[in-house]
Structure formats: structure tokens, C-alpha cells
N, C-alpha and C. Protein backbone atom coordinates (compact mmCIF):
# COMPACT_ATOMS: atom_id res chain seq x y z
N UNK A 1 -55.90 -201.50 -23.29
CA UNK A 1 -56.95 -200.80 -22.59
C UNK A 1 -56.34 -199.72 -21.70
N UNK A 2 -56.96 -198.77 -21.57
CA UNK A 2 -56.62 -197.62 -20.92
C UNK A 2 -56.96 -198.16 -19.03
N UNK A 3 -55.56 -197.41 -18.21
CA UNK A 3 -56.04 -197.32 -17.13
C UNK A 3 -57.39 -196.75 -16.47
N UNK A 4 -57.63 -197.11 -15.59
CA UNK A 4 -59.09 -197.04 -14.76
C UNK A 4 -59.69 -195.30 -14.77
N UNK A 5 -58.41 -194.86 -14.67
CA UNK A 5 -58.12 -193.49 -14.29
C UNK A 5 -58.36 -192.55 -15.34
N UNK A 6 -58.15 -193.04 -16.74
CA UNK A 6 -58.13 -192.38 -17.69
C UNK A 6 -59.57 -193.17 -18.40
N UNK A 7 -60.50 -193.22 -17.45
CA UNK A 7 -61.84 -193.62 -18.65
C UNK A 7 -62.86 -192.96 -17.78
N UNK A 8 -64.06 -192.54 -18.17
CA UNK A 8 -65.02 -191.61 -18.17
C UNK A 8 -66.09 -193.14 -16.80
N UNK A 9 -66.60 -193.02 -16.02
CA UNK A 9 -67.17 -194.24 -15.68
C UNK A 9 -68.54 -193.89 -14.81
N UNK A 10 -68.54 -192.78 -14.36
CA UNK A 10 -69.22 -192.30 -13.80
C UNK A 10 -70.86 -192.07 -14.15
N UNK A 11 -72.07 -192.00 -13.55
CA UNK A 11 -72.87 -191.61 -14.50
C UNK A 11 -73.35 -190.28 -15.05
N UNK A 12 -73.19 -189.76 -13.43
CA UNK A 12 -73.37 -188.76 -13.20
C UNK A 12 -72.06 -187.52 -14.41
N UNK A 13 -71.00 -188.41 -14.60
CA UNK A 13 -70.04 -187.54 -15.62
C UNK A 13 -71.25 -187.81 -17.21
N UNK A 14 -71.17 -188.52 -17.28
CA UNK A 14 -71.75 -188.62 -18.71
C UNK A 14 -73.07 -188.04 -18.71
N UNK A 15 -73.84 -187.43 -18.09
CA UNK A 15 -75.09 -187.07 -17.90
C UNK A 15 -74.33 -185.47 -18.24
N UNK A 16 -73.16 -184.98 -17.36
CA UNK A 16 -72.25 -183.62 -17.40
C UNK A 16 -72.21 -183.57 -19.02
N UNK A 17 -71.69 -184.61 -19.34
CA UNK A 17 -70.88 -184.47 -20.61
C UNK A 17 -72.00 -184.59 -21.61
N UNK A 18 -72.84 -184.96 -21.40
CA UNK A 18 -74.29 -184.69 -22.39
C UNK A 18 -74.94 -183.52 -22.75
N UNK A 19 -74.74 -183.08 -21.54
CA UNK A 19 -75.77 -181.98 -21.23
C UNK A 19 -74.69 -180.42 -21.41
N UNK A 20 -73.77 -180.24 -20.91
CA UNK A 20 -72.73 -179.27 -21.02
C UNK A 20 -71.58 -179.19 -21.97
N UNK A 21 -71.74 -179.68 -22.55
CA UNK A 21 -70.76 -180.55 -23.92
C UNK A 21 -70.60 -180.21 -25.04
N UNK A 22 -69.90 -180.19 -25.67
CA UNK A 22 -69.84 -180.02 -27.45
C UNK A 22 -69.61 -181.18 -28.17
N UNK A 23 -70.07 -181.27 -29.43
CA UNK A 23 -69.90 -182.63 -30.28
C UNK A 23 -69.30 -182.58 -31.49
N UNK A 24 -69.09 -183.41 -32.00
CA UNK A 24 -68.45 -183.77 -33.30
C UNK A 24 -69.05 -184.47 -33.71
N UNK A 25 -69.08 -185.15 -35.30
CA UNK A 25 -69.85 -186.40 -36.09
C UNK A 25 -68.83 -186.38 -37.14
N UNK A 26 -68.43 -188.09 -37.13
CA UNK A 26 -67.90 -188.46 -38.40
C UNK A 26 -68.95 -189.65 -38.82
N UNK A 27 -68.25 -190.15 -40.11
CA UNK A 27 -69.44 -191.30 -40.46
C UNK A 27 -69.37 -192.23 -39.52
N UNK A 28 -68.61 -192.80 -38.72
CA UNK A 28 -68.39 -194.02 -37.86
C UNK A 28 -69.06 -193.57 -36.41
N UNK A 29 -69.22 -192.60 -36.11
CA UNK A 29 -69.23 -191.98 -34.86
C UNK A 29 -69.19 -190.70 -34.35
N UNK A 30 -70.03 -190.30 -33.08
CA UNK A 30 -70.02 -189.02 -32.41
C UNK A 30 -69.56 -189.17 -31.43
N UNK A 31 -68.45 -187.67 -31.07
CA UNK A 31 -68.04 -187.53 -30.11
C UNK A 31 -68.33 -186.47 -29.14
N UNK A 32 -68.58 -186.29 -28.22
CA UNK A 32 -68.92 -185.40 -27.04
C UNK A 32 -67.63 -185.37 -26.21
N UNK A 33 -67.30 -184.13 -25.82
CA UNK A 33 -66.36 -183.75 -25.12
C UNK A 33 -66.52 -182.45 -24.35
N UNK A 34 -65.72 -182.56 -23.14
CA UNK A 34 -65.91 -181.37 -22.37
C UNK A 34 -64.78 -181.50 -21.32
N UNK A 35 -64.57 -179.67 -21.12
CA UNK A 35 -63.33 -179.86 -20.07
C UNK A 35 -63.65 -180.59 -18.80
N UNK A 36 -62.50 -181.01 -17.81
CA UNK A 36 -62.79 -181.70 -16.75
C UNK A 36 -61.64 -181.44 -15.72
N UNK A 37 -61.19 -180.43 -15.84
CA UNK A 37 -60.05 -179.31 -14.22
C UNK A 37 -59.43 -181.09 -14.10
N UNK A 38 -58.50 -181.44 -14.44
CA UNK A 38 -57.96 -182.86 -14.31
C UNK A 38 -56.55 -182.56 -15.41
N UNK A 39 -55.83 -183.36 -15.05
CA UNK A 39 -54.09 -183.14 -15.16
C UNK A 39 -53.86 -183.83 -16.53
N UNK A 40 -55.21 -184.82 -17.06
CA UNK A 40 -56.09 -185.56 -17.54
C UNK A 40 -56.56 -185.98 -18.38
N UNK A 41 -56.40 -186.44 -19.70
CA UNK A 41 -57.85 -186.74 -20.21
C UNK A 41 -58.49 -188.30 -20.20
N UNK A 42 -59.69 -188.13 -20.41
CA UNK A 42 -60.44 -189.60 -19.83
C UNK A 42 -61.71 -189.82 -21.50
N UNK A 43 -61.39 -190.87 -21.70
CA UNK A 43 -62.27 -191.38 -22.46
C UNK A 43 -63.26 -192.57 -22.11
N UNK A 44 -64.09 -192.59 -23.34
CA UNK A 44 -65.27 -193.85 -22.89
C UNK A 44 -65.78 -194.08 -24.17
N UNK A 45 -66.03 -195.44 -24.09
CA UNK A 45 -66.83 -195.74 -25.77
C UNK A 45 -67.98 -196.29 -25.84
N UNK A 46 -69.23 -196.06 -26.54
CA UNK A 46 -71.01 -196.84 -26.05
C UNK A 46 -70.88 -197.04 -27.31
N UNK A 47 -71.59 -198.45 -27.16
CA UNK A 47 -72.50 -198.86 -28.73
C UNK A 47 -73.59 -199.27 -28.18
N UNK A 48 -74.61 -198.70 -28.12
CA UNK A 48 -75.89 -199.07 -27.60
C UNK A 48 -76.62 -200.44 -28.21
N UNK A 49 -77.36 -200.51 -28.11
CA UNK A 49 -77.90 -201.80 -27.61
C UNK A 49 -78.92 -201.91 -29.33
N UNK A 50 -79.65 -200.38 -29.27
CA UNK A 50 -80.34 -200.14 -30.31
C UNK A 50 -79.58 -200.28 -31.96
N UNK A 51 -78.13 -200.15 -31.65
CA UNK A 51 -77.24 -199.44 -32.92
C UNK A 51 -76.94 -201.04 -33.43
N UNK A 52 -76.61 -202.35 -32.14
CA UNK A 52 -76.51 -203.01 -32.22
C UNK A 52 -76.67 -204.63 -31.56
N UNK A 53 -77.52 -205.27 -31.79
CA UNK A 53 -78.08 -206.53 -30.89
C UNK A 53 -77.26 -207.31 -30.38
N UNK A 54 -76.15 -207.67 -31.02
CA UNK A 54 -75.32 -208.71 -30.89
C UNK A 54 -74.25 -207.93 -29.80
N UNK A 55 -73.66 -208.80 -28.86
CA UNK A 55 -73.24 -208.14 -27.82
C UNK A 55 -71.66 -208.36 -27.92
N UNK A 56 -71.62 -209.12 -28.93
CA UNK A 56 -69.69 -209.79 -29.42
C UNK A 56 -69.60 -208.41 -30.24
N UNK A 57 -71.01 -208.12 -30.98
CA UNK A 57 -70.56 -207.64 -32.39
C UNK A 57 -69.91 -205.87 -31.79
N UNK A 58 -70.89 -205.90 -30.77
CA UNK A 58 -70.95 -204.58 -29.16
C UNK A 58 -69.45 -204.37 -29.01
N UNK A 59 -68.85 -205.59 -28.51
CA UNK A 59 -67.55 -205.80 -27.89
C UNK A 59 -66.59 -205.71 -28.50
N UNK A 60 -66.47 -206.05 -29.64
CA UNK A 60 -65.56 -205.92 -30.92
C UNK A 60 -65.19 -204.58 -31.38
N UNK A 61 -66.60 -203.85 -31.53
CA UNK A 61 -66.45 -202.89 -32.25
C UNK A 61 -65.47 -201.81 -30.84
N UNK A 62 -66.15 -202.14 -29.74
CA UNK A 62 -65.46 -201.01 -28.43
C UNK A 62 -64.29 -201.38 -28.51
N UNK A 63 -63.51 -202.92 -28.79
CA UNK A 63 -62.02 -203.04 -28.27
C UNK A 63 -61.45 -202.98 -29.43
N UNK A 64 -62.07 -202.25 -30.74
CA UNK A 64 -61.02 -201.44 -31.78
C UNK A 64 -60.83 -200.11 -31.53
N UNK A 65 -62.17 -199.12 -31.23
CA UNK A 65 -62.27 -197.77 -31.18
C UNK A 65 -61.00 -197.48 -29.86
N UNK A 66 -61.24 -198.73 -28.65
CA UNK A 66 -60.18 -198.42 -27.18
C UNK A 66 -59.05 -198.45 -27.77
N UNK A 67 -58.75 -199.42 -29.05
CA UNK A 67 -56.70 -199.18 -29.33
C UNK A 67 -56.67 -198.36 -30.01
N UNK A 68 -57.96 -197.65 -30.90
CA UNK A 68 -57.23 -196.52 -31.77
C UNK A 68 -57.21 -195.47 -30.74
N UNK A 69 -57.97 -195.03 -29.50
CA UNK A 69 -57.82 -194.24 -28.35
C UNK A 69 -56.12 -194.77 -27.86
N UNK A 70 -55.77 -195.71 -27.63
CA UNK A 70 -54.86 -195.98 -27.08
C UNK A 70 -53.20 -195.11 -27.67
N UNK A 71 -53.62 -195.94 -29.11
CA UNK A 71 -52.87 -195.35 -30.09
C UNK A 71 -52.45 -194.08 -29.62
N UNK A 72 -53.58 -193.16 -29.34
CA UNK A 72 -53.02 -191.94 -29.91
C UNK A 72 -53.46 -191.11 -28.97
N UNK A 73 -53.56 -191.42 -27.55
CA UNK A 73 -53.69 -190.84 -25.94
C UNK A 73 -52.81 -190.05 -25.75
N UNK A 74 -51.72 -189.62 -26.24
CA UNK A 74 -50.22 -189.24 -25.60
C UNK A 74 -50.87 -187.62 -26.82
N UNK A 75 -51.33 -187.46 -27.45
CA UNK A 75 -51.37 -186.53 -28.87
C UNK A 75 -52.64 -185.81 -28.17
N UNK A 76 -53.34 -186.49 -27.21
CA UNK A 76 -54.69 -185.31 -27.07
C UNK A 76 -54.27 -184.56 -25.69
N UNK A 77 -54.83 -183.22 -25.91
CA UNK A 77 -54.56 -182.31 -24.75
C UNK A 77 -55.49 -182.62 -23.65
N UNK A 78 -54.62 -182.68 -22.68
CA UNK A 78 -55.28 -182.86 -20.83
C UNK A 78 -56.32 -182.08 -20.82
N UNK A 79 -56.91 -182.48 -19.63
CA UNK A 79 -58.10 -181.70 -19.55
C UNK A 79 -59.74 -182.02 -19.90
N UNK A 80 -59.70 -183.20 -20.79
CA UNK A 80 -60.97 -183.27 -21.01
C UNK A 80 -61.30 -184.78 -21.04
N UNK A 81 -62.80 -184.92 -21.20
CA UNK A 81 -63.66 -185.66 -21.04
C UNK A 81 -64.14 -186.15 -22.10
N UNK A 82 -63.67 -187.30 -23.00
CA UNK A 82 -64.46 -187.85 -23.95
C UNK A 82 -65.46 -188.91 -24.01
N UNK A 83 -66.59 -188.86 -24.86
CA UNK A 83 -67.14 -189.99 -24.94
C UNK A 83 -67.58 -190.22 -26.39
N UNK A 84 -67.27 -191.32 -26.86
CA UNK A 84 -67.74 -191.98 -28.42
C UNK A 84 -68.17 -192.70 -28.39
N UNK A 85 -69.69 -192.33 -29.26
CA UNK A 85 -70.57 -193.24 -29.39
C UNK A 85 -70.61 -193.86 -30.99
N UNK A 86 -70.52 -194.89 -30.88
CA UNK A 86 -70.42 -195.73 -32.29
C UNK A 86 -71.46 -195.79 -33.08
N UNK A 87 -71.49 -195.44 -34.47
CA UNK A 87 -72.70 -195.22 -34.83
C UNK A 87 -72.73 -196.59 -35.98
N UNK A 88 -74.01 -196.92 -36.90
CA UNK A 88 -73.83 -198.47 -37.34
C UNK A 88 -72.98 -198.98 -38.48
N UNK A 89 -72.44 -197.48 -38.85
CA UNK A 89 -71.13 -198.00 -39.74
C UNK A 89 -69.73 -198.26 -39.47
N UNK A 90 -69.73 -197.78 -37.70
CA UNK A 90 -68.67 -197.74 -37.18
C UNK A 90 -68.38 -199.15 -36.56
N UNK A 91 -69.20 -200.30 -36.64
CA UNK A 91 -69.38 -201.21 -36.24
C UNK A 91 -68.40 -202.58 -36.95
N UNK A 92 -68.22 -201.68 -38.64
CA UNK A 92 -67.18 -202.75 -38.71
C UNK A 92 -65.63 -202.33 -39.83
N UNK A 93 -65.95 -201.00 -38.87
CA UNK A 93 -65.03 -200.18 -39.46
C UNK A 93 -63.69 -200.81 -39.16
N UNK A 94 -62.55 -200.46 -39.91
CA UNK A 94 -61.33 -201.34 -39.50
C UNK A 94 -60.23 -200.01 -38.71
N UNK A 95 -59.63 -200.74 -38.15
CA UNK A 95 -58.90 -199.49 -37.23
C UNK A 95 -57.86 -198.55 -37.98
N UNK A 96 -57.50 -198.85 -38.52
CA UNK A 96 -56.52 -197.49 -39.76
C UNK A 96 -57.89 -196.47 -40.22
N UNK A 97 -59.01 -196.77 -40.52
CA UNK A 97 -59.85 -195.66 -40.63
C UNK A 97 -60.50 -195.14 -39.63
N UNK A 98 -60.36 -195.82 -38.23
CA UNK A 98 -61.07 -195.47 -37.04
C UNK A 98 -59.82 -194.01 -36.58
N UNK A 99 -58.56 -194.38 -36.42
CA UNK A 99 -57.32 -193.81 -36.21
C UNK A 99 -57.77 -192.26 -36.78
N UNK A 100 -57.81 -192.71 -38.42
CA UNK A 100 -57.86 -191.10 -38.75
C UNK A 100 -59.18 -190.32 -39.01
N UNK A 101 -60.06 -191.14 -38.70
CA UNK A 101 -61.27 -190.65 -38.30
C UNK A 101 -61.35 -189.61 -37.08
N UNK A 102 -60.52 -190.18 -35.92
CA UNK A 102 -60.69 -189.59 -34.80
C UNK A 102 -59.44 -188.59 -34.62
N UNK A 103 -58.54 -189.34 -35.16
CA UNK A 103 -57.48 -187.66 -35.25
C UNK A 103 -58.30 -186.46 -36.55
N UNK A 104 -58.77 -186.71 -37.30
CA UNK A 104 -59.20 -185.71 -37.75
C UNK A 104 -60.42 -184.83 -36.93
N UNK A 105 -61.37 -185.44 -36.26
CA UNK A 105 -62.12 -184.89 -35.25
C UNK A 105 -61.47 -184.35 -34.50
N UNK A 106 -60.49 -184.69 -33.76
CA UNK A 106 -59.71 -183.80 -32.37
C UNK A 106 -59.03 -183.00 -32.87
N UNK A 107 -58.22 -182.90 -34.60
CA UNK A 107 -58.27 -181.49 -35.00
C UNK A 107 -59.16 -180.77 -35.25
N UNK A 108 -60.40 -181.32 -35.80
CA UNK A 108 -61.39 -179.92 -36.07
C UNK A 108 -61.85 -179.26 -34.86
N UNK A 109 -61.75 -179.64 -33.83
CA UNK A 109 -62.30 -179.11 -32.60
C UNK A 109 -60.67 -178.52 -31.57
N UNK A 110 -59.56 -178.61 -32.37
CA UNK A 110 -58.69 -178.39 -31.38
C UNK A 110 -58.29 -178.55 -30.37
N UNK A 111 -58.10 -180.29 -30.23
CA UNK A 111 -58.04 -181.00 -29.18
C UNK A 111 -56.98 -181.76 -29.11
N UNK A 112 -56.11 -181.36 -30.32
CA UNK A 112 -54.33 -182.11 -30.18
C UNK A 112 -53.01 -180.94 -29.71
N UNK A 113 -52.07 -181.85 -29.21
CA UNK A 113 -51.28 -181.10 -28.60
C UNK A 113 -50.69 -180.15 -29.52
């Protein structure tokens, strides 16, 4: 799991990052991102409630998407604000396709070092 420091927690940020933001979509998931004047970057992961009932099935799916973030934290450029929202195929996606799911997103948007 990522330090405290490096995750999005705020509400008032994610309301920023909604509203002022740019996105991405793969099949597993959308991502919203936006700069954030920080030395920095900070992530966050939602599986809503609607996408999915079960709250293990909730928890599971966030503490794969957090190690493929983990994985590969050191490769994204400072500065910004992510948030991924899991969409219902991303739910039991396995992490080697989560990995290059999301490195291919942070290249199409030019978000690796």
C-alpha cells in the first residue's frame, strides 16, 4: 500500500479532479487525472457500491489495482492526481493485465517518465 501521502483522500480533491480533469477508459477501468503543484504524485482507487455489492469482492478488487499502482509508482511523472475507478470487468481482472492496462493508459496520455 502506498504511503498516506501519496493517495488522493480528500473530498474536496476528488470533486477538483472530477470536475477539472481529463480521463482515460480501458476495459477494466477509468482514469481521471489532473495536475496537483506537488513534488508528487497521489493516487486513489473506487469501486462503487453500484458496480459492486459485495464489499470483499470491493476490497479485493482495490488491493490488486493498489499493487499494480505500487508496482509501477517510481515510472509515473510527479505532479499529478490520480483516481481509478473500477469498472465491472475490472473486478476480477488478474494483475499482469491490470499492470499493462494502466501502463498503457499513462502512455496514451503522457504520464510516464
Amino acid at each position: 500500500m502506498l504511503k498516506k501521502q501519496f493517495r488522493v483522500t480528500e473530498n474536496r480533491d476528488f470533486q477538483i479532479i472530477y470536475k477539472k480533469g481529463k480521463y482515460g477508459q480501458e476495459k477494466n477501468f477509468k482514469l481521471n487525472f489532473l495536475g496537483n503543484r506537488r513534488s508528487f504524485s497521489r493516487f486513489t482507487v473506487v469501486v462503487s457500491k453500484k458496480t459492486e455489492k459485495s464489499a470483499v469482492k470491493r476490497n479485493r478488487a482495490k488491493r490488486v489495482f493498489r499493487e499494480a499502482i505500487r508496482a509501477m509508482f517510481t515510472e509515473v511523472k510527479d505532479g499529478f492526481d490520480f483516481i481509478i475507478n473500477i469498472k465491472k470487468e475490472g473486478l476480477t481482472a488478474d494483475l499482469e493485465t491490470i499492470k499493462k492496462d494502466i501502463k498503457e493508459i499513462l502512455l496514451k496520455n503522457n504520464l510516464l517518465k
